[in-house]
Every structure is written in structure tokens, then in C-alpha cells.
PDB file of N, CA and C in Angstrom:
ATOM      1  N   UNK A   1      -9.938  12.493 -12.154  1.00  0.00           N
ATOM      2  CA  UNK A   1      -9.296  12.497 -10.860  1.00  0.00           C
ATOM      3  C   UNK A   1     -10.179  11.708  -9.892  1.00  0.00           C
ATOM      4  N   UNK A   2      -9.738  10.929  -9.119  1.00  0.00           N
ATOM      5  CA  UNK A   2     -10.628   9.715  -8.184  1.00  0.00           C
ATOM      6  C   UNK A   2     -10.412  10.667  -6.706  1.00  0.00           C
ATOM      7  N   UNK A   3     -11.297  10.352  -6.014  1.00  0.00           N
ATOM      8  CA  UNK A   3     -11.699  10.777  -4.596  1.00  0.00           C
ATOM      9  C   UNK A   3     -10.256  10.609  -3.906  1.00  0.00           C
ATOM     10  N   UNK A   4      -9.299   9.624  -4.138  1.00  0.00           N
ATOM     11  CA  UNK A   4      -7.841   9.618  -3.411  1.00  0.00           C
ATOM     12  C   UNK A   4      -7.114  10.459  -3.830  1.00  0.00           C
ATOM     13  N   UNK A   5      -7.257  10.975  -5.334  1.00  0.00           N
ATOM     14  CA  UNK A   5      -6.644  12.078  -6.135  1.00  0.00           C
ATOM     15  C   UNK A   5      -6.391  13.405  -5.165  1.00  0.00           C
ATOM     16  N   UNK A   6      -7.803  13.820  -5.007  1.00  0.00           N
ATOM     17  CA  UNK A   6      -8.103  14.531  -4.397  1.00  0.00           C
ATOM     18  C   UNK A   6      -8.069  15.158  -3.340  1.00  0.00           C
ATOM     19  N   UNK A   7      -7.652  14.108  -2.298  1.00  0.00           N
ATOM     20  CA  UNK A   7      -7.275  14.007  -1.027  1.00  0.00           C
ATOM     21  C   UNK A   7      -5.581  14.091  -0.821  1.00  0.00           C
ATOM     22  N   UNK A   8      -5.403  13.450  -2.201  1.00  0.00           N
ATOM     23  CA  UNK A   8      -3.323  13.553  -1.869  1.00  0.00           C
ATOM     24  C   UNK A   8      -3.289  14.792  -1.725  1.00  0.00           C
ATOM     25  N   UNK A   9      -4.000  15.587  -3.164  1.00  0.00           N
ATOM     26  CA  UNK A   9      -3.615  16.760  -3.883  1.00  0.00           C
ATOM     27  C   UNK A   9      -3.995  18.180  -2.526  1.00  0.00           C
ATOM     28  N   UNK A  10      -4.987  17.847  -1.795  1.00  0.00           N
ATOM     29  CA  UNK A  10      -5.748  18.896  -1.047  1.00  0.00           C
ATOM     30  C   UNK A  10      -4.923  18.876   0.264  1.00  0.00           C
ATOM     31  N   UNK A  11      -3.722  17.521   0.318  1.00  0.00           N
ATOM     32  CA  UNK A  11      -3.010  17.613   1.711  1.00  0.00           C
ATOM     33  C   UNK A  11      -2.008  18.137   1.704  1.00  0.00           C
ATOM     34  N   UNK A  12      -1.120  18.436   0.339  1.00  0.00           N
ATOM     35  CA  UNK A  12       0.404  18.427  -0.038  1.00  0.00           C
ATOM     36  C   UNK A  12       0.286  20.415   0.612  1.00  0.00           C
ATOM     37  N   UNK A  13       0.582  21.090   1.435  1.00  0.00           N
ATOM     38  CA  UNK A  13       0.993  22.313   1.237  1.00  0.00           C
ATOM     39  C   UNK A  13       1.624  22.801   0.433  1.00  0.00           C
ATOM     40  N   UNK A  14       2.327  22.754  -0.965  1.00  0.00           N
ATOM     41  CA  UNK A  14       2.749  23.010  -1.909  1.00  0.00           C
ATOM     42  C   UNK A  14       1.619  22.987  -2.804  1.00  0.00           C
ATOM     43  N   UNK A  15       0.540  22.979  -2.808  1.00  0.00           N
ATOM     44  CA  UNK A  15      -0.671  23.512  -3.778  1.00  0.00           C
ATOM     45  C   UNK A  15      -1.839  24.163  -3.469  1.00  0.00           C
ATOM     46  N   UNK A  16      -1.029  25.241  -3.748  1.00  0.00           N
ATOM     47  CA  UNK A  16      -2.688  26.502  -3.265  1.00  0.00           C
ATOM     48  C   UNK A  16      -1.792  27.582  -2.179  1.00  0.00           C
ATOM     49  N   UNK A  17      -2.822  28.269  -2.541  1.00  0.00           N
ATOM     50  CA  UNK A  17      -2.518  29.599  -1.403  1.00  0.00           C
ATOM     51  C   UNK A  17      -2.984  28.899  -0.074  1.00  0.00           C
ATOM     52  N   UNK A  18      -3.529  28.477   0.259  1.00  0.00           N
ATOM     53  CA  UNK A  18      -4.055  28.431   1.565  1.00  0.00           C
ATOM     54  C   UNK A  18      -2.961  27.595   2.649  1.00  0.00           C
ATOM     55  N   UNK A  19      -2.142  26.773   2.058  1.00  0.00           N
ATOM     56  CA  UNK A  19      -0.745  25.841   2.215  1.00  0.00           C
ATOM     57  C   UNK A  19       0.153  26.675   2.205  1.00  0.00           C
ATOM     58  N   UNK A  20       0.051  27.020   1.297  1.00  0.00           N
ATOM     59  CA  UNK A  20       0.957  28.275   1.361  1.00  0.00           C
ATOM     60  C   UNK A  20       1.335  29.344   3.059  1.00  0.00           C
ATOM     61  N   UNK A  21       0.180  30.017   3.061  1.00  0.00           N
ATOM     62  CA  UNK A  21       0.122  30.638   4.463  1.00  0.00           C
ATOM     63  C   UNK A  21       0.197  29.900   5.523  1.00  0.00           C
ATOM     64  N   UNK A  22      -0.528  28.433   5.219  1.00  0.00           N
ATOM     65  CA  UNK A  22       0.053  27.994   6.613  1.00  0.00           C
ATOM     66  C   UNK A  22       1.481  27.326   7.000  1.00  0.00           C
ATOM     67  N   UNK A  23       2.191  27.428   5.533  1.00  0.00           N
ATOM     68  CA  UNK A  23       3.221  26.955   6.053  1.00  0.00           C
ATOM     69  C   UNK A  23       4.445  28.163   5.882  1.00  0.00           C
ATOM     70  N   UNK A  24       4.215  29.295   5.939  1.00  0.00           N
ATOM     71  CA  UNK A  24       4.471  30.643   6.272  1.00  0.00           C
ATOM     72  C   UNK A  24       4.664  30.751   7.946  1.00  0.00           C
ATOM     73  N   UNK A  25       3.707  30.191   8.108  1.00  0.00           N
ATOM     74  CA  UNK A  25       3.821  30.477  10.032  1.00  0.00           C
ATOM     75  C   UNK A  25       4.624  29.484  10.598  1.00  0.00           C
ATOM     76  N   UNK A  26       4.866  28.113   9.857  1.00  0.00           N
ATOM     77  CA  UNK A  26       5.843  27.102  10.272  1.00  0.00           C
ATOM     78  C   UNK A  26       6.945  27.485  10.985  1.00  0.00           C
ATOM     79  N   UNK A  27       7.762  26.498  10.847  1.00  0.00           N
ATOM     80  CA  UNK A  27       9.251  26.620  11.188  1.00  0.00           C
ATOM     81  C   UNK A  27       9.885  26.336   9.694  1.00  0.00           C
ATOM     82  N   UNK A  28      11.271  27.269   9.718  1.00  0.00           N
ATOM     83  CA  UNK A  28      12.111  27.168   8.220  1.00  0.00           C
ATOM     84  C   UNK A  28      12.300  25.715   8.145  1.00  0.00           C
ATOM     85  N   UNK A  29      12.584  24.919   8.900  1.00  0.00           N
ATOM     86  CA  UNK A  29      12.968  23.070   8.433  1.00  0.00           C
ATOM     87  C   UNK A  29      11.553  22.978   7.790  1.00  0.00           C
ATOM     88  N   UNK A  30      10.570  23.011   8.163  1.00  0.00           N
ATOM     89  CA  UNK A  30       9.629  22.511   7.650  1.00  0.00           C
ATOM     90  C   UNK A  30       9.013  23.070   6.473  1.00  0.00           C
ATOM     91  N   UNK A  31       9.468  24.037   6.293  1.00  0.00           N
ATOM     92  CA  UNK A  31       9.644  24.633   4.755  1.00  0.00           C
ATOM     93  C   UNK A  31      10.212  24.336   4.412  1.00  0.00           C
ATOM     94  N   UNK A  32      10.998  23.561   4.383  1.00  0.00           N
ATOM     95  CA  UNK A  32      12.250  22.956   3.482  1.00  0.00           C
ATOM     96  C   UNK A  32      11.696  22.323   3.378  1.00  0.00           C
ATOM     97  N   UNK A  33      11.223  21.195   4.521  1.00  0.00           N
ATOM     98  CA  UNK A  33      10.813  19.787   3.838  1.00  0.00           C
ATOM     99  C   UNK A  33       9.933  20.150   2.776  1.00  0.00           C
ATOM    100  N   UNK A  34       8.942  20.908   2.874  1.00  0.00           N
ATOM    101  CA  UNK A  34       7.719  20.930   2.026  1.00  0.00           C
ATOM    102  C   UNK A  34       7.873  21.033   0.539  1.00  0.00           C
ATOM    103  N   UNK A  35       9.589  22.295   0.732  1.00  0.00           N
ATOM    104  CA  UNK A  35       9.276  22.687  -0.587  1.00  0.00           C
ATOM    105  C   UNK A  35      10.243  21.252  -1.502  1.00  0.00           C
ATOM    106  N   UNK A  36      10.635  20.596  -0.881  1.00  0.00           N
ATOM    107  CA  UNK A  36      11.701  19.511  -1.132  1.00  0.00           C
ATOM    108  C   UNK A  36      10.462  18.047  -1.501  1.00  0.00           C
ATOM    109  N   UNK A  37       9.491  18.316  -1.379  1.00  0.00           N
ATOM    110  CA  UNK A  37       8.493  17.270  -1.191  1.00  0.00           C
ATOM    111  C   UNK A  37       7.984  16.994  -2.964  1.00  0.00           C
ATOM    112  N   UNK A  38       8.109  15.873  -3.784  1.00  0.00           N
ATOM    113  CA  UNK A  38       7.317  16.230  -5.066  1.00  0.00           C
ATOM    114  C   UNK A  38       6.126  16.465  -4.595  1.00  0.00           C
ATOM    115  N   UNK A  39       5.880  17.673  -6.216  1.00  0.00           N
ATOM    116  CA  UNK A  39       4.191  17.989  -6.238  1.00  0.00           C
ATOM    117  C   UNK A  39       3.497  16.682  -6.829  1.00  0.00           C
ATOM    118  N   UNK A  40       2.263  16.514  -6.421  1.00  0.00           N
ATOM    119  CA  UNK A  40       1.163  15.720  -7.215  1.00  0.00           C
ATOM    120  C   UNK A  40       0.559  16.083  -8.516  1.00  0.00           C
ATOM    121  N   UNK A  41       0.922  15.391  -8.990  1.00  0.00           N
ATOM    122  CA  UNK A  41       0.885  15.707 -10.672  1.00  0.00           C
ATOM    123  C   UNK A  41      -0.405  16.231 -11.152  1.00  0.00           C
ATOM    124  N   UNK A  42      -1.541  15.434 -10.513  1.00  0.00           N
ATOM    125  CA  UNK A  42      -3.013  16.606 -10.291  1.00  0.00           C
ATOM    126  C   UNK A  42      -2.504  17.961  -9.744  1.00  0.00           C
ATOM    127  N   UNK A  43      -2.022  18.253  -9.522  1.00  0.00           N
ATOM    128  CA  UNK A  43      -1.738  19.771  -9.227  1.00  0.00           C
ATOM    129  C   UNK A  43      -2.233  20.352 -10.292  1.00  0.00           C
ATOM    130  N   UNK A  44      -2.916  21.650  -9.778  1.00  0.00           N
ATOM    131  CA  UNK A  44      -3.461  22.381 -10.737  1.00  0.00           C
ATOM    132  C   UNK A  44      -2.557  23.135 -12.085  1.00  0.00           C
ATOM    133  N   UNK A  45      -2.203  24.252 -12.607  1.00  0.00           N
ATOM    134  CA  UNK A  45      -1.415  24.667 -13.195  1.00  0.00           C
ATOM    135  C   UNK A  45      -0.775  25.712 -12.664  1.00  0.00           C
ATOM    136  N   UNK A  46      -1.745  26.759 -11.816  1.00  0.00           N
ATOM    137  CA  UNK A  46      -0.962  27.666 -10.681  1.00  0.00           C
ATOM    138  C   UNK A  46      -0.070  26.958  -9.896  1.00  0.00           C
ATOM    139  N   UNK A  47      -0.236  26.399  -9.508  1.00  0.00           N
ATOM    140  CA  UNK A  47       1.255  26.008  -8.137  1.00  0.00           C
ATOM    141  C   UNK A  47       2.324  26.014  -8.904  1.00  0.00           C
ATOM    142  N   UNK A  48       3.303  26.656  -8.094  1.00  0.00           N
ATOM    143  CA  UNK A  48       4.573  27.019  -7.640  1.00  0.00           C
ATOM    144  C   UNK A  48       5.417  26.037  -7.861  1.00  0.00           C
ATOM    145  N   UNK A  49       5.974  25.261  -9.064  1.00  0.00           N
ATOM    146  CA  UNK A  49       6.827  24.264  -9.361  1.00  0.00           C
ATOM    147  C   UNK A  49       8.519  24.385  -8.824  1.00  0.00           C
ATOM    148  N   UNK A  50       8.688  25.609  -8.511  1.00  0.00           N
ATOM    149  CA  UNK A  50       9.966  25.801  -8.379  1.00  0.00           C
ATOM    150  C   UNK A  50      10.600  25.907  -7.246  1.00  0.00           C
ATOM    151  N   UNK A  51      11.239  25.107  -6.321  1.00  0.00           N
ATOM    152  CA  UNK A  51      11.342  24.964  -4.741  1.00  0.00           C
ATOM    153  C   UNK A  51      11.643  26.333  -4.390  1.00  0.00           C
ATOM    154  N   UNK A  52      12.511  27.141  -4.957  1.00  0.00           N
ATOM    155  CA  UNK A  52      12.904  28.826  -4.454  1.00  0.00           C
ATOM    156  C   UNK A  52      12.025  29.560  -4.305  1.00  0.00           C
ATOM    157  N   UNK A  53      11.147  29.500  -5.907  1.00  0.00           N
ATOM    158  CA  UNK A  53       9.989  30.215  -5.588  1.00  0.00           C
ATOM    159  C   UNK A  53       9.005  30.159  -5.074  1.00  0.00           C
ATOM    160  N   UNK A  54       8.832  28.732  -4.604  1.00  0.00           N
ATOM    161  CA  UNK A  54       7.446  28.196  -3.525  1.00  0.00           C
ATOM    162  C   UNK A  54       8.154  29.142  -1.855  1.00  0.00           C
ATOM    163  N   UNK A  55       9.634  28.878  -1.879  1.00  0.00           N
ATOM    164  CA  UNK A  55       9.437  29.610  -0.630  1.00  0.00           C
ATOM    165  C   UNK A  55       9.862  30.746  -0.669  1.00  0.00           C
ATOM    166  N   UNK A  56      10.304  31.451  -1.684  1.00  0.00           N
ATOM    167  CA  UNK A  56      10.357  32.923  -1.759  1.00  0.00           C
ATOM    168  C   UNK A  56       8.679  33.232  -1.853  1.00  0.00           C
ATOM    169  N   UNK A  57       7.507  32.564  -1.896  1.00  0.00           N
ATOM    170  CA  UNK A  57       6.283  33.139  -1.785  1.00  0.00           C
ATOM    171  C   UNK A  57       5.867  33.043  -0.273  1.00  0.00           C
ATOM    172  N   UNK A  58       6.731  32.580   0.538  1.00  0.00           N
ATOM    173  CA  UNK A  58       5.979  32.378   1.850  1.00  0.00           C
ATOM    174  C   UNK A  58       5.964  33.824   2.717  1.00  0.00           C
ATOM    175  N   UNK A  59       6.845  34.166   2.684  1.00  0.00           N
ATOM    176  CA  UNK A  59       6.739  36.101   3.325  1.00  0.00           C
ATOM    177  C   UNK A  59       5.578  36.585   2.453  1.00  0.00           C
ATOM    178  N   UNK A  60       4.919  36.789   1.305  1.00  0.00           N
ATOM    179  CA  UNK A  60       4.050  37.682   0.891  1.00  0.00           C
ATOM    180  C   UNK A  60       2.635  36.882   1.168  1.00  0.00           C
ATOM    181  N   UNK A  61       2.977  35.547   1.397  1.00  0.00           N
ATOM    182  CA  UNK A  61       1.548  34.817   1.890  1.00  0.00           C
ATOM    183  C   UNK A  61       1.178  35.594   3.334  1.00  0.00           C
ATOM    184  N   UNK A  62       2.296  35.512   4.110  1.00  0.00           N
ATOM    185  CA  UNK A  62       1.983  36.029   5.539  1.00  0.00           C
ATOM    186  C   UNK A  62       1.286  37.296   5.346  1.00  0.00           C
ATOM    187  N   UNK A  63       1.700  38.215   4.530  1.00  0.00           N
ATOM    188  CA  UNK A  63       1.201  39.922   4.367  1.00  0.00           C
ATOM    189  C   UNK A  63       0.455  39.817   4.018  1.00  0.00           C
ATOM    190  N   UNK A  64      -0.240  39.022   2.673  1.00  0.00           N
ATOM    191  CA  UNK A  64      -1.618  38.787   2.304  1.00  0.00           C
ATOM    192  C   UNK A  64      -2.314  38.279   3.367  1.00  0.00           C
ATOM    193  N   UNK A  65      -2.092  37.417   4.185  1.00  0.00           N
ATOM    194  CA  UNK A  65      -3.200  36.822   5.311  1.00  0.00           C
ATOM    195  C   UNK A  65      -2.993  38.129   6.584  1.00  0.00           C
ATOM    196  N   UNK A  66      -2.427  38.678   6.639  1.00  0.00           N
ATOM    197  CA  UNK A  66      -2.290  39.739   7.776  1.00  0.00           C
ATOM    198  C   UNK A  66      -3.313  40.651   6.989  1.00  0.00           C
ATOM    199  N   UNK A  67      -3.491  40.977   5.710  1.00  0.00           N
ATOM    200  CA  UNK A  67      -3.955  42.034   5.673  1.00  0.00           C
ATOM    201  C   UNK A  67      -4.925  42.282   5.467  1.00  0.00           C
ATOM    202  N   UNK A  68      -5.642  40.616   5.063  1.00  0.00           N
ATOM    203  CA  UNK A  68      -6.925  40.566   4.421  1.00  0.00           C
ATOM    204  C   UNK A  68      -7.966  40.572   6.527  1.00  0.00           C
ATOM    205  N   UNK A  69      -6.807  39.927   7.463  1.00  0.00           N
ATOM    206  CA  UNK A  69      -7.702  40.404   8.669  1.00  0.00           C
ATOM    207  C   UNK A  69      -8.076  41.227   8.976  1.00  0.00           C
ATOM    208  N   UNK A  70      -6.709  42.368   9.033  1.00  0.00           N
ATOM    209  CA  UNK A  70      -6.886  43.967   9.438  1.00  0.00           C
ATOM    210  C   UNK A  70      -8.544  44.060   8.090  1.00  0.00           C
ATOM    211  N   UNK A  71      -8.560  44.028   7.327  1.00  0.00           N
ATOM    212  CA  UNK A  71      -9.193  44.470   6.385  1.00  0.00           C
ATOM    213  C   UNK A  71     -10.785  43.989   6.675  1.00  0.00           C
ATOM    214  N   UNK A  72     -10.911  42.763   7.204  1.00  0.00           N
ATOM    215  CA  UNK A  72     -11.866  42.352   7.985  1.00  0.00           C
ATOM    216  C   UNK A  72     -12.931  42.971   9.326  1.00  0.00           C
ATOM    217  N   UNK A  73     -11.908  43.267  10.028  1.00  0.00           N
ATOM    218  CA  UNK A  73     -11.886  43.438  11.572  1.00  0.00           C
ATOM    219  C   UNK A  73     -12.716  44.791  11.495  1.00  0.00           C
TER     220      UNK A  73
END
């Protein structure tokens, strides 16, 4: 994987939890776009290939990031 690899792969919100949650707090169009967006084929093997289920995961991203604060605080 080359240093541009890397950079596609680390921008696409469709790979990783952390994209995930932030595009939980979005607006629904822009979850669409995202989940409508191809993945980068460097994508790891966890991500979410399936547009329904990338955004049927966005409500439990929000509860996981809500809870890991409370859990913090």
C-alpha cells in the first residue's frame, strides 16, 4: 500500500468505526452519499460492504460514542 493508498483509504468514512460515528451525527443526505460512495479496495476486511448495513450501523455508533463518554467523565 503507497502513502496515497493510505490517505484515500483513511478519508473515505465508510472504513472504520471512527467514520462511522462521525457520520452518525451528519445529516441523512449525507449518509446516503457516503454509503452510495465505492469503498477503496485497501479497505481493510472489517468494513461494512453493504450500503444498508453501513447505515443501519450508524444509530449504534452514536450509543457506542455516547457511552464510552458517560463512561469517561
Amino acid at each position: 500500500m503507497t502513502p496515497r493508498d493510505v490517505l484515500s483509504v483513511t478519508r473515505s468514512l465508510r472504513t472504520g468505526a471512527s467514520g462511522r460515528t462521525i457520520l452518525a451525527y451528519l445529516s441523512e443526505d449525507i449518509q446516503q452519499r457516503v454509503a452510495a460512495e465505492p469503498i477503496p479496495e485497501e479497505a481493510g476486511p472489517g468494513v461494512l460492504r453493504d450500503p444498508q448495513e453501513f447505515l443501519d450501523s450508524l444509530p449504534r455508533s452514536v450509543t457506542s460514542a455516547t457511552a464510552s463518554v458517560c463512561r469517561s467523565a
